[in-house]
Protein backbone atom coordinates (compact mmCIF):
# COMPACT_ATOMS: atom_id res chain seq x y z
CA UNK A 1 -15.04 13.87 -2.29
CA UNK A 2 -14.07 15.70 -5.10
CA UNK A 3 -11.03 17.40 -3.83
CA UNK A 4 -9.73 14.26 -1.87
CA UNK A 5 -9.92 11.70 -4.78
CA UNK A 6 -8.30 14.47 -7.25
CA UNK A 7 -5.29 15.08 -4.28
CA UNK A 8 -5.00 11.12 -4.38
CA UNK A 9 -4.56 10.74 -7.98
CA UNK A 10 -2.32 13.99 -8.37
CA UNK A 11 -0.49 12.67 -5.43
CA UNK A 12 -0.10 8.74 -7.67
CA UNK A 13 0.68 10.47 -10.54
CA UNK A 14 3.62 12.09 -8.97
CA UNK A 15 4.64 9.12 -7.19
CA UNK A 16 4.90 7.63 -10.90
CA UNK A 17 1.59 5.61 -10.88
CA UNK A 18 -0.63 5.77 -14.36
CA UNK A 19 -2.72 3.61 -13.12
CA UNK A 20 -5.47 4.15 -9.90
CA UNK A 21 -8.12 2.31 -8.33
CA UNK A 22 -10.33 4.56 -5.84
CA UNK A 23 -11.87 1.88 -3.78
CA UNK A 24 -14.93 4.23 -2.98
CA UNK A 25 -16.68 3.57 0.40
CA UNK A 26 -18.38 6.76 0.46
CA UNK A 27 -21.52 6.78 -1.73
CA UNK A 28 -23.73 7.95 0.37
CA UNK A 29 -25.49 10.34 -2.72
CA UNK A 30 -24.87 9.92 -6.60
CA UNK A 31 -23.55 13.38 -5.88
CA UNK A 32 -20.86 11.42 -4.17
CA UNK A 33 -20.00 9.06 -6.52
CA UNK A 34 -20.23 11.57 -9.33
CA UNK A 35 -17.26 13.97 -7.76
CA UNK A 36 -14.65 11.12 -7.24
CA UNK A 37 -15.61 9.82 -10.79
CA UNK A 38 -15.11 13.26 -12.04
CA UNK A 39 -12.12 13.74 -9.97
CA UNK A 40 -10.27 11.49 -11.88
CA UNK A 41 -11.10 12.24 -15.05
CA UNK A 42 -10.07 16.24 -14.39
CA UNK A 43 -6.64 14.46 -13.22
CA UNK A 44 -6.40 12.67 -16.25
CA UNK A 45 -5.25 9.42 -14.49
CA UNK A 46 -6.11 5.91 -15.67
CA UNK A 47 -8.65 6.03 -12.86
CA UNK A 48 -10.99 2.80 -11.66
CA UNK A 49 -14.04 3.84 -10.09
CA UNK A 50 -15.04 0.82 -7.16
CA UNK A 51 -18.39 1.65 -6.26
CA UNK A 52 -19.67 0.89 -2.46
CA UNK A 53 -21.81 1.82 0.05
CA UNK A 54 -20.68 3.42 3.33
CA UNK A 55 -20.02 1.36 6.62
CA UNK A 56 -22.12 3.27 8.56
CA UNK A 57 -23.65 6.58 8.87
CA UNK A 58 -26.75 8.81 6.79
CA UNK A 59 -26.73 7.76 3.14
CA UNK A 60 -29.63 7.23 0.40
CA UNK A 61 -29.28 3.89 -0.16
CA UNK A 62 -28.60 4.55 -3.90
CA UNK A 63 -26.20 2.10 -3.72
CA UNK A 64 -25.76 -0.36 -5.76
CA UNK A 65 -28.55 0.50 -8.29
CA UNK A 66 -26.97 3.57 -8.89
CA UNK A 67 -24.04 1.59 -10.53
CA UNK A 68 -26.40 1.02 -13.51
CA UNK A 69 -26.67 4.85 -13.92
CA UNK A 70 -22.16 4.96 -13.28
CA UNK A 71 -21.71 2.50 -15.75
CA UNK A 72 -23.41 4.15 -18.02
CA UNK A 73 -22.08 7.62 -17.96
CA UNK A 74 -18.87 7.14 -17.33
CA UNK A 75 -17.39 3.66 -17.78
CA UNK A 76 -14.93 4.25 -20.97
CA UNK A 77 -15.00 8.11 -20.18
CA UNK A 78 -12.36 9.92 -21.08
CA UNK A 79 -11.26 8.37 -23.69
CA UNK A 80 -11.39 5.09 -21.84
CA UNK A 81 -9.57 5.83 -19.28
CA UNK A 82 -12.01 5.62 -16.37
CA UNK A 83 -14.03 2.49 -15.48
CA UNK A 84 -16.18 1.52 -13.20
CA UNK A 85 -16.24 -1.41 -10.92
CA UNK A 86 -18.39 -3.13 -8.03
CA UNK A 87 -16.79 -2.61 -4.51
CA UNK A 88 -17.76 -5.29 -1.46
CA UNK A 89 -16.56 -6.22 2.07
CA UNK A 90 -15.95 -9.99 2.10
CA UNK A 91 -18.44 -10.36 4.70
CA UNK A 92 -20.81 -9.04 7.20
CA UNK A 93 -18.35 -8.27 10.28
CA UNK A 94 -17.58 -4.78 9.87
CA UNK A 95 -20.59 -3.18 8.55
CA UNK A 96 -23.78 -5.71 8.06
CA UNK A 97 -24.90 -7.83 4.99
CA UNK A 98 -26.00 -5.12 2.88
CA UNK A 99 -22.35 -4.41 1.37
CA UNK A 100 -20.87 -7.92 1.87
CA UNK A 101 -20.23 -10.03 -1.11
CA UNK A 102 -22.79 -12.51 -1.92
CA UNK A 103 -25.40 -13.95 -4.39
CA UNK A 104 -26.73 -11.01 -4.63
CA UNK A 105 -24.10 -8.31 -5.33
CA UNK A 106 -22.66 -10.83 -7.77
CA UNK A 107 -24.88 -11.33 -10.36
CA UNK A 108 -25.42 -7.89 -10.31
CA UNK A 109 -22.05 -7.54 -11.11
CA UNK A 110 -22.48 -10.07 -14.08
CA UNK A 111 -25.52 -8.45 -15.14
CA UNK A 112 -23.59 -5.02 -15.18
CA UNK A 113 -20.54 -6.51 -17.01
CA UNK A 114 -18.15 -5.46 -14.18
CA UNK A 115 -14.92 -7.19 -12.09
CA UNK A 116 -15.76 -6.28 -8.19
CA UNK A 117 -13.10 -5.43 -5.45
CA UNK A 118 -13.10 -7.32 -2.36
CA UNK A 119 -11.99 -5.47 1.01
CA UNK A 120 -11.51 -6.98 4.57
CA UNK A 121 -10.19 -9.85 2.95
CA UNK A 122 -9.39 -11.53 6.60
CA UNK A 123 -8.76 -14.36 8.84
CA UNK A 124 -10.89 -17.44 9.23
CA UNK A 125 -13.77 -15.67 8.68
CA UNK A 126 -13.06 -14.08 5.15
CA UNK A 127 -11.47 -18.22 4.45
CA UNK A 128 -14.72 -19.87 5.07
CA UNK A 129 -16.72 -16.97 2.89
CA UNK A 130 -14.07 -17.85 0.31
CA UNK A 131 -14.85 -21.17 0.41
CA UNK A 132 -18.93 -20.49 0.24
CA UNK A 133 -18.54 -18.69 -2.85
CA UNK A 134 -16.47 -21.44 -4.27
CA UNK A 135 -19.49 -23.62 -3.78
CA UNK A 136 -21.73 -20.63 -5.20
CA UNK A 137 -19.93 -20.58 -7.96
CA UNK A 138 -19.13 -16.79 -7.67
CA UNK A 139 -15.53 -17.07 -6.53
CA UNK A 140 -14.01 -16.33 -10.49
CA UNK A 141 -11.79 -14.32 -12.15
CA UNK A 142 -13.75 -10.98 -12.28
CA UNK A 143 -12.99 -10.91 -8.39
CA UNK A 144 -9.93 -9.58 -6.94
CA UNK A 145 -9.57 -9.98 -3.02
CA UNK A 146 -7.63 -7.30 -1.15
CA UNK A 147 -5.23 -8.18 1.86
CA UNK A 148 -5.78 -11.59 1.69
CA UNK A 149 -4.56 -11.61 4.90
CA UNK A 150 -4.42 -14.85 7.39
CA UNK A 151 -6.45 -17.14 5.71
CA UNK A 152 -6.45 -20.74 5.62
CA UNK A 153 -4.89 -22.85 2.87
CA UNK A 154 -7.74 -24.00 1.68
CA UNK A 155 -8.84 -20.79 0.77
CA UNK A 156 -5.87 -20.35 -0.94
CA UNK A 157 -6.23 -23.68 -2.93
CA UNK A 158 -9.66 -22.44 -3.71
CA UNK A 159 -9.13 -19.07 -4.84
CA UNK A 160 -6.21 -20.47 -7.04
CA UNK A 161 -8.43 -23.11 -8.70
CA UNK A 162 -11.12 -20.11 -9.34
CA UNK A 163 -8.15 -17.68 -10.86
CA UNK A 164 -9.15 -14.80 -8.71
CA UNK A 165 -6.79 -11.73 -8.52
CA UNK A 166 -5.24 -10.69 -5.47
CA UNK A 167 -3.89 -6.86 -3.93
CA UNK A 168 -1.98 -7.18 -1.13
CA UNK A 169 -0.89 -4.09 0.69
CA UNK A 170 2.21 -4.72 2.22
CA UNK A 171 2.49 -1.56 4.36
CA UNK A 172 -0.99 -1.30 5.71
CA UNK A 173 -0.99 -4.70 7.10
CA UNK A 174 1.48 -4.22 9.46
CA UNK A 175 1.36 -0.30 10.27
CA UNK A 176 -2.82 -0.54 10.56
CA UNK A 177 -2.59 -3.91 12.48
CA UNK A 178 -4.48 -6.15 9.94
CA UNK A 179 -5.19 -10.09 11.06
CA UNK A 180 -1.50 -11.23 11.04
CA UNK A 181 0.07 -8.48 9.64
CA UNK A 182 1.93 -10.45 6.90
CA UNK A 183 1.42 -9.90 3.19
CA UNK A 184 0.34 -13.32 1.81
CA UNK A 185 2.92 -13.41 -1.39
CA UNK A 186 4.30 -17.11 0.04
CA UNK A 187 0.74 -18.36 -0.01
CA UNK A 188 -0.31 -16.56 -3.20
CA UNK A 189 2.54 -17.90 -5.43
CA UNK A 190 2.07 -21.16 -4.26
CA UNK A 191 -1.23 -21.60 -5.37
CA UNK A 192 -0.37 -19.59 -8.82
CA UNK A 193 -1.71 -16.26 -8.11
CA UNK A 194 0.91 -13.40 -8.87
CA UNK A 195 -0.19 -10.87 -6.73
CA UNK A 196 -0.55 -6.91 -7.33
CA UNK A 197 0.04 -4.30 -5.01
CA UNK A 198 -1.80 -1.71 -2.84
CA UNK A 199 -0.97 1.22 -1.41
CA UNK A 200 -4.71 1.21 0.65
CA UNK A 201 -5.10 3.97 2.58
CA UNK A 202 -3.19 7.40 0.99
CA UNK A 203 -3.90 9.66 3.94
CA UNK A 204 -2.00 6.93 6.53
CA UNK A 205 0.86 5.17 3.86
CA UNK A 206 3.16 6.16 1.55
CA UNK A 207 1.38 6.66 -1.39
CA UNK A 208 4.45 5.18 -3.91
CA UNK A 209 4.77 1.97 -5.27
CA UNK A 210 8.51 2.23 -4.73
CA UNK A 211 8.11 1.93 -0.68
CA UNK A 212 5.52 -1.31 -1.60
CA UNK A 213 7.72 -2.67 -3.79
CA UNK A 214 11.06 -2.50 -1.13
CA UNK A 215 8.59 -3.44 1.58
CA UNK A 216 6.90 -6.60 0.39
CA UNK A 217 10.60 -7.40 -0.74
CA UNK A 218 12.45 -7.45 2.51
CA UNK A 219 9.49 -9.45 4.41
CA UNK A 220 9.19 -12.54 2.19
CA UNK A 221 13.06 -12.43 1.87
CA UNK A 222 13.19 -12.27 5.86
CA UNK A 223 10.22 -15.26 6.02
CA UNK A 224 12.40 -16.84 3.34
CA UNK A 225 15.27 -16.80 5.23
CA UNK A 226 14.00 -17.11 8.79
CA UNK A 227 12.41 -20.37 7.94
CA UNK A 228 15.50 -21.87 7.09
CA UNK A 229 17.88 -20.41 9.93
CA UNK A 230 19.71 -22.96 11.71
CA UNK A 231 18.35 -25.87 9.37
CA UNK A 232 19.26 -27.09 5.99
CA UNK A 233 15.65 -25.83 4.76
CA UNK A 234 15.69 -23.63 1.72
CA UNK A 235 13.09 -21.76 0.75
CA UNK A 236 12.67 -19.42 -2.55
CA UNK A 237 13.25 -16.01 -1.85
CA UNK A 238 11.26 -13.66 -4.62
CA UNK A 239 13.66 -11.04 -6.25
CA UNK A 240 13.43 -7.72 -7.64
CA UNK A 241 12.09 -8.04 -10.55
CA UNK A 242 8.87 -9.97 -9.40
CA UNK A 243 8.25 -7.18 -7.31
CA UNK A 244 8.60 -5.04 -10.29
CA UNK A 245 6.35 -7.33 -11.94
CA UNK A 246 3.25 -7.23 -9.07
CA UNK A 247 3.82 -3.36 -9.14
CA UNK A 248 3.10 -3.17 -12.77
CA UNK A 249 1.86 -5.64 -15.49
CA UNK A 250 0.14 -7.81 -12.03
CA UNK A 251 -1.49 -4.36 -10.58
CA UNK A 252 -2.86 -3.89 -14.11
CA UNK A 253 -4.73 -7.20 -14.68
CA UNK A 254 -5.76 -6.99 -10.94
CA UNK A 255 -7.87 -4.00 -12.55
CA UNK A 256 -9.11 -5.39 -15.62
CA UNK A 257 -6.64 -3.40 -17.33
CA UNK A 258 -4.07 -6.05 -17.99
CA UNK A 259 -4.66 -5.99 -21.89
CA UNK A 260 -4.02 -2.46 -22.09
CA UNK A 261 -1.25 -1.04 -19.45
CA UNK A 262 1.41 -2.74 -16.91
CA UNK A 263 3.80 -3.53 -19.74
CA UNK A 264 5.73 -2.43 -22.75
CA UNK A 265 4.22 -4.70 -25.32
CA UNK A 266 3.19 -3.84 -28.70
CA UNK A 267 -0.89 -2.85 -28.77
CA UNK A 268 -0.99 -1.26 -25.40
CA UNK A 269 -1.38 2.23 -24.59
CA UNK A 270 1.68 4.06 -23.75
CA UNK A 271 1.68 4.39 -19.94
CA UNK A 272 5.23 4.85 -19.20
CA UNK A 273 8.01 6.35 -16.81
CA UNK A 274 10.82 8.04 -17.54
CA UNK A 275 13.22 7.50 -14.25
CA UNK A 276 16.54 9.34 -13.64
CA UNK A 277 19.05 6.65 -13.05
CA UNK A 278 22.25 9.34 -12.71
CA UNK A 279 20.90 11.10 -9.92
CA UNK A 280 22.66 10.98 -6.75
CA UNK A 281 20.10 8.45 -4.83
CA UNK A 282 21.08 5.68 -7.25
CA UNK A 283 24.17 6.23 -9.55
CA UNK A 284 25.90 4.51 -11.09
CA UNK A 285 23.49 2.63 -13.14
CA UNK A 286 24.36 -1.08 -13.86
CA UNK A 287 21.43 -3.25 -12.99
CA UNK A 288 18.33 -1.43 -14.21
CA UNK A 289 15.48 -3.43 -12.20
CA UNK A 290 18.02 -3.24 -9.01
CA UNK A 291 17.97 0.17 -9.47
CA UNK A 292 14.72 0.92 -10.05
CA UNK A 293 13.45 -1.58 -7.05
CA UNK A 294 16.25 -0.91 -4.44
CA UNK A 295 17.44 2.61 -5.30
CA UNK A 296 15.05 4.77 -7.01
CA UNK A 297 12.15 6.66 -5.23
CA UNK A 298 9.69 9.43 -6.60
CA UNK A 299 12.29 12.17 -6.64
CA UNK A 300 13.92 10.01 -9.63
CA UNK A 301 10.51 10.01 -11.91
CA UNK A 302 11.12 12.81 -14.56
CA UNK A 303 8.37 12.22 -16.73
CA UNK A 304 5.53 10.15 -16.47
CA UNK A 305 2.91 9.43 -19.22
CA UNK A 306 -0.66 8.29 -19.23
CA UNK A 307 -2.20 7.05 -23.14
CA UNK A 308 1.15 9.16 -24.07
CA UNK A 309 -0.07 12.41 -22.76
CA UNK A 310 2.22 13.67 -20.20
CA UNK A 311 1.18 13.95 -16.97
CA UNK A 312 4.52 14.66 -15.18
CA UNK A 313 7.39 16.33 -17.15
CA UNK A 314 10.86 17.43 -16.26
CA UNK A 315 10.00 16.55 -12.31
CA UNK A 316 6.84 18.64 -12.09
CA UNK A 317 3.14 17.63 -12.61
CA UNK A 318 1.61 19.40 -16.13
CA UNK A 319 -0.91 21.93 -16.05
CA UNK A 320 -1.50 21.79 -12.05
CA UNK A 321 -1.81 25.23 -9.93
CA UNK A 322 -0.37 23.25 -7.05
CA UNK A 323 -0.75 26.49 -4.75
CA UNK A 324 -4.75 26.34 -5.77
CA UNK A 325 -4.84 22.91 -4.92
CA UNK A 326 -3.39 23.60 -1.41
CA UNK A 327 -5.37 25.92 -0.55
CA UNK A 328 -8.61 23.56 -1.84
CA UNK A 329 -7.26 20.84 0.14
CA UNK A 330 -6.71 22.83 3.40
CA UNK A 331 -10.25 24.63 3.00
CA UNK A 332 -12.04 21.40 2.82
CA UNK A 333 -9.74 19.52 5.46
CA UNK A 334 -10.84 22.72 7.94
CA UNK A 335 -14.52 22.68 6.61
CA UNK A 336 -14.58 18.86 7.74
CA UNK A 337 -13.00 19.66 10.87
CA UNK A 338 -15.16 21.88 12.03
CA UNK A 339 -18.17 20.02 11.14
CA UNK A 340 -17.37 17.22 13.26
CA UNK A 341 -16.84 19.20 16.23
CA UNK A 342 -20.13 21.47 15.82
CA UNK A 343 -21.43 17.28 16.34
CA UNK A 344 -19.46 16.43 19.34
């Protein structure tokens, strides 16, 4: 646990993200949940802890009253830079009721003080849970539903009216195979939700916001355009700086975080990139969110800084035995390995 999370957020804070949420379905001990927690901190990330139970498998059924005990060791640690948040399916599908949202799960999320993540978000299914919680009164704005993918519009209306956040994860949906495969930005924007991204799954996606950006980009614009082929439709085609926007200031209030990173505004901590705009990739520079969206990738990122520490300077992460941490990373990998077989 300890060595994936850290390779995750060394691997984000290369890529040129300050910013990380670890949506942890692997609790299975407080041991557990205390490595990924500490994990971040050792990366020195701006690192959200979302706290869940696993989908299947041996575990001590800690969860979630350990949360009480994570909230209040290391919510704010590090200077405030990690928090810790409630993590849920959206219902009882893939792995039973116990870590689908409900009743339950939120009011102990009110009682704790924390926003909760929302995987799975799917389908007709996930739109009709939507739509019970609306009635519960627990669909709000301390939620934020991930994927969001193929559900009904009057889910949409309803999770509009509530002011709930929304990740999509352009990439996953389609390479994974997730409900319909298309990010929801269309249906998000119409309802008033500005969307953040997700990467989802580091081991299986690109793990840059650069490729989510371009991505999510080039479908709606296809959608956009599509729709209207052959007719005298029009339809709004997003642009390159509200990508920009979802990556950043939208990805930061998706995490509660909204008041203190995503933008360069006066009072907020200094999370920042420095990006090479003469480099070869995307010289000359004339447009700077063009560039940035359309030409740039994590070769460009030169320095990046997280509550104006450096984190990245002059192309290379700071104070990281990279060598150590590949041979960590390749020990555990083989140590996992070869448990699973000695099962099979």
């Amino acid at each position: 646990m300890y060595i994936g999370t850290r390779l995750a957020a060394l691997t984000a804070l290369d890529s040129g993200i300050t910013t990380m949420l670890d949506f942890s379905h692997n609790s299975r001990t407080s041991a557990h949940s205390d490595a990924a927690l500490n994990a971040l901190i050792d990366t020195g990330i701006r690192g959200v802890h979302a706290s869940m139970g696993p989908h299947f498998g041996e575990w001590d059924r800690q969860w979630p009253k350990d949360m009480n005990r994570l909230v209040s060791d290391f919510h704010g640690a590090a200077d405030g830079l990690v928090t810790v948040r409630l993590a849920a399916l959206a219902t009882d599908e893939i792995a039973g009721p116990a870590i689908a949202y409900g009743p339950e799960l939120a009011a102990f999320a009110r009682d704790l003080g924390v926003w909760t993540s929302i995987d799975a978000v799917f389908g007709i299914p996930s739109s009709e849970a939507i739509l019970r919680w609306a009635r519960m009164g627990i669909l709000d704005p301390t939620l934020t539903l991930i994927h969001a993918t193929g559900l009904t519009p009057e889910a949409w209306t309803a999770m509009g009216d509530a002011g709930v956040t929304v990740s999509l994860a352009p990439t996953s949906d389609a390479q994974i195979g997730l409900e319909s495969a298309v990010p929801a930005v269309d249906e998000a924007l119409a309802v008033g939700i500005r969307p953040g991204l997700s990467i989802d799954v580091e081991v299986a996606l690109a793990s840059d916001m650069f490729t989510q950006m371009r991505t999510l980009h080039a479908i709606q614009r296809m959608r956009a355009t599509n729709a209207a082929y052959g007719t005298e439709e029009t339809r709004n085609r997003i642009t390159t700086r509200d990508v920009l926007d979802f990556a950043t200031l939208q990805g930061a209030h998706a995490n509660a975080l909204g008041h203190v990173t995503g933008s360069l505004t006066p009072g907020k901590e200094a999370d920042l990139l420095i990006v090479r705009a003469d480099d070869i990739n995307n010289m000359p520079l004339n447009n700077a969110v063009g560039t940035l969206v359309l030409g740039s990738d994590a070769r460009n990122i030169d320095t990046v800084l997280v509550a104006g520490n450096p984190r990245k300077w002059a192309g290379s992460l700071v104070d990281e035995d990279i060598d150590a941490l590949r041979e960590a990373v390749i020990r555990s990998r083989n140590a996992i390995i070869g448990r699973v077989a000695a099962t099979l």
